[in-house]
C-alpha atoms as a PDB file:
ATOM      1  CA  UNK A   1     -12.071  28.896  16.343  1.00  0.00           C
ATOM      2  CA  UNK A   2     -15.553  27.551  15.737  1.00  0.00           C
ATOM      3  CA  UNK A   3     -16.380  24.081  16.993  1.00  0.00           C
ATOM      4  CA  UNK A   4     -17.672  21.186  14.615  1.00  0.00           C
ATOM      5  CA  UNK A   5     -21.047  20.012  15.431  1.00  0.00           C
ATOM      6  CA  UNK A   6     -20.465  16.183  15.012  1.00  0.00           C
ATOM      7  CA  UNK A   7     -17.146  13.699  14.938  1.00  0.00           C
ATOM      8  CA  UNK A   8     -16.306  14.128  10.526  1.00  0.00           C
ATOM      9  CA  UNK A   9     -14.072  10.622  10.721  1.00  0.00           C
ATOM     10  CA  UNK A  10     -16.265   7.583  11.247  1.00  0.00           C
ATOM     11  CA  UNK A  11     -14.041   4.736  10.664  1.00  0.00           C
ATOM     12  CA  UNK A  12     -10.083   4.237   9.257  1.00  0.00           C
ATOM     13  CA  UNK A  13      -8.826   0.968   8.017  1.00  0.00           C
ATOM     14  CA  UNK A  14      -5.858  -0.344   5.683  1.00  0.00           C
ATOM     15  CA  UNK A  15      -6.503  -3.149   2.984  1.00  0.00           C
ATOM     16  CA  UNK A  16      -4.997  -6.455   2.832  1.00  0.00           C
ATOM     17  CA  UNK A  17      -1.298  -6.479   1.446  1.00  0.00           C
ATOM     18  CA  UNK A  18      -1.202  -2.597   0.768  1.00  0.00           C
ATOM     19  CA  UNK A  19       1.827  -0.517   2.663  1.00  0.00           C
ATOM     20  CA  UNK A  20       1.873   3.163   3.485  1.00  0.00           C
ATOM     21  CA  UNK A  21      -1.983   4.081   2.966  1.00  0.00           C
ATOM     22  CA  UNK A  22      -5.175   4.193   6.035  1.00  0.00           C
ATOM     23  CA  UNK A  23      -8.439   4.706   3.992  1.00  0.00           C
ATOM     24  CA  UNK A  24     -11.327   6.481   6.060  1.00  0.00           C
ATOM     25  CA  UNK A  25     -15.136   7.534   5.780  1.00  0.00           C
ATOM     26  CA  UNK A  26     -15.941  11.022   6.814  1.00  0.00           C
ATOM     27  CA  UNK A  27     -19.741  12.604   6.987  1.00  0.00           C
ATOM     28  CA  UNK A  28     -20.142  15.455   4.646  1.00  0.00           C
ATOM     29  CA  UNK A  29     -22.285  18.506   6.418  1.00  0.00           C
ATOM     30  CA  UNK A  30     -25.400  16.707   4.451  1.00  0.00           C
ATOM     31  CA  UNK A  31     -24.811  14.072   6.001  1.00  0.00           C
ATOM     32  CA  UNK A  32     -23.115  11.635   3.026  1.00  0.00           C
ATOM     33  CA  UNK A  33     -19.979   9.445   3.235  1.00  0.00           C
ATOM     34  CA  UNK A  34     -17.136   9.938   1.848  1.00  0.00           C
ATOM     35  CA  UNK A  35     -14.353   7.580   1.082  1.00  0.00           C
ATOM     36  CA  UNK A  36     -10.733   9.212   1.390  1.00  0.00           C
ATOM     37  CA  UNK A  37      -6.837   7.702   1.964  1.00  0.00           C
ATOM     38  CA  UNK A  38      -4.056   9.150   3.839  1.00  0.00           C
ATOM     39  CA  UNK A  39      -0.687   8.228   2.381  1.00  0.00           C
ATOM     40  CA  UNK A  40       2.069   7.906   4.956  1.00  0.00           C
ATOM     41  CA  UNK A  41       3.464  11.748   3.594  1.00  0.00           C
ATOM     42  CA  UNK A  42      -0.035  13.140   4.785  1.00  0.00           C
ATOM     43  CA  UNK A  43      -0.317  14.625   8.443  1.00  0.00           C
ATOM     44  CA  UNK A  44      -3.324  12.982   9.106  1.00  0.00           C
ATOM     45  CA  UNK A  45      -1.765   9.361   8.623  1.00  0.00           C
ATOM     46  CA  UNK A  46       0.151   9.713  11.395  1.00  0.00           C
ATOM     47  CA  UNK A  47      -2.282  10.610  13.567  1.00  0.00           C
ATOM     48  CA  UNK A  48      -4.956   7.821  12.461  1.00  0.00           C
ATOM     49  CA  UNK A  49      -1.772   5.594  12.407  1.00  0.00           C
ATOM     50  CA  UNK A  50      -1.614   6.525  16.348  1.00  0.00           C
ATOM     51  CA  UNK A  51      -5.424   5.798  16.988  1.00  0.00           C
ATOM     52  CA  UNK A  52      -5.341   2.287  15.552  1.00  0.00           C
ATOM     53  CA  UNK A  53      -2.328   1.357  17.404  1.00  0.00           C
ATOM     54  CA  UNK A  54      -3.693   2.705  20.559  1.00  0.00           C
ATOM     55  CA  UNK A  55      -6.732   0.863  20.119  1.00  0.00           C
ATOM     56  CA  UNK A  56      -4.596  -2.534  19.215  1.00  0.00           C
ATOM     57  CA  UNK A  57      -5.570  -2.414  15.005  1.00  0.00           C
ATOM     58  CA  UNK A  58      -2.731  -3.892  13.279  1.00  0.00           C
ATOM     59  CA  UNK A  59      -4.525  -4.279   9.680  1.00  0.00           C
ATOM     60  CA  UNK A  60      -6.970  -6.934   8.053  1.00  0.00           C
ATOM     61  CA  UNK A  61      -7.209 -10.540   9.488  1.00  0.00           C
ATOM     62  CA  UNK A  62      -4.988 -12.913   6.771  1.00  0.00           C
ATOM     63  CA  UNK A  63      -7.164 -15.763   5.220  1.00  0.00           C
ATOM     64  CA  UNK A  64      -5.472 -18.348   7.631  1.00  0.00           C
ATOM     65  CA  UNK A  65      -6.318 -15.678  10.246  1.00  0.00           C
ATOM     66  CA  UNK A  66      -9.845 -15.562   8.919  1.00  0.00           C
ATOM     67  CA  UNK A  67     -10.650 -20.078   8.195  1.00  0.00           C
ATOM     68  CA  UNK A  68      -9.205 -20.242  11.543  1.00  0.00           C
ATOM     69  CA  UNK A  69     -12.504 -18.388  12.848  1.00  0.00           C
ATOM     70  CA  UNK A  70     -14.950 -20.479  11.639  1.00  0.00           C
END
């Protein structure tokens, strides 16, 4: 099995007020982004689902979440 050179998913994230989807950014071998979305029927949801609750991500900061910042 060969080995990928460099990590493909950069970053996963959901979007304020939307259920059952984490969007992501891969790097295409040339080096470009691409936007994608795993829908909770997708394999891969479930396992970026597991890496943002491991790493405490529970979604996008509310707007009382986000005044209360500044």
């Amino acid at each position: 099995m060969p080995k990928l050179p460099q990590p493909l998913l950069e970053v996963a994230w959901r979007h304020r007020g939307e259920t059952g989807k984490i969007h992501y950014r891969v790097r295409r071998p040339d080096g470009s982004p691409r936007h994608l979305i795993a829908r909770e029927s997708d394999a891969l949801y479930e396992v970026l689902e597991q890496h943002l609750s491991a790493i405490g991500y529970t979604g996008p900061k509310t707007s009382a979440e986000e005044s209360s910042e500044h």
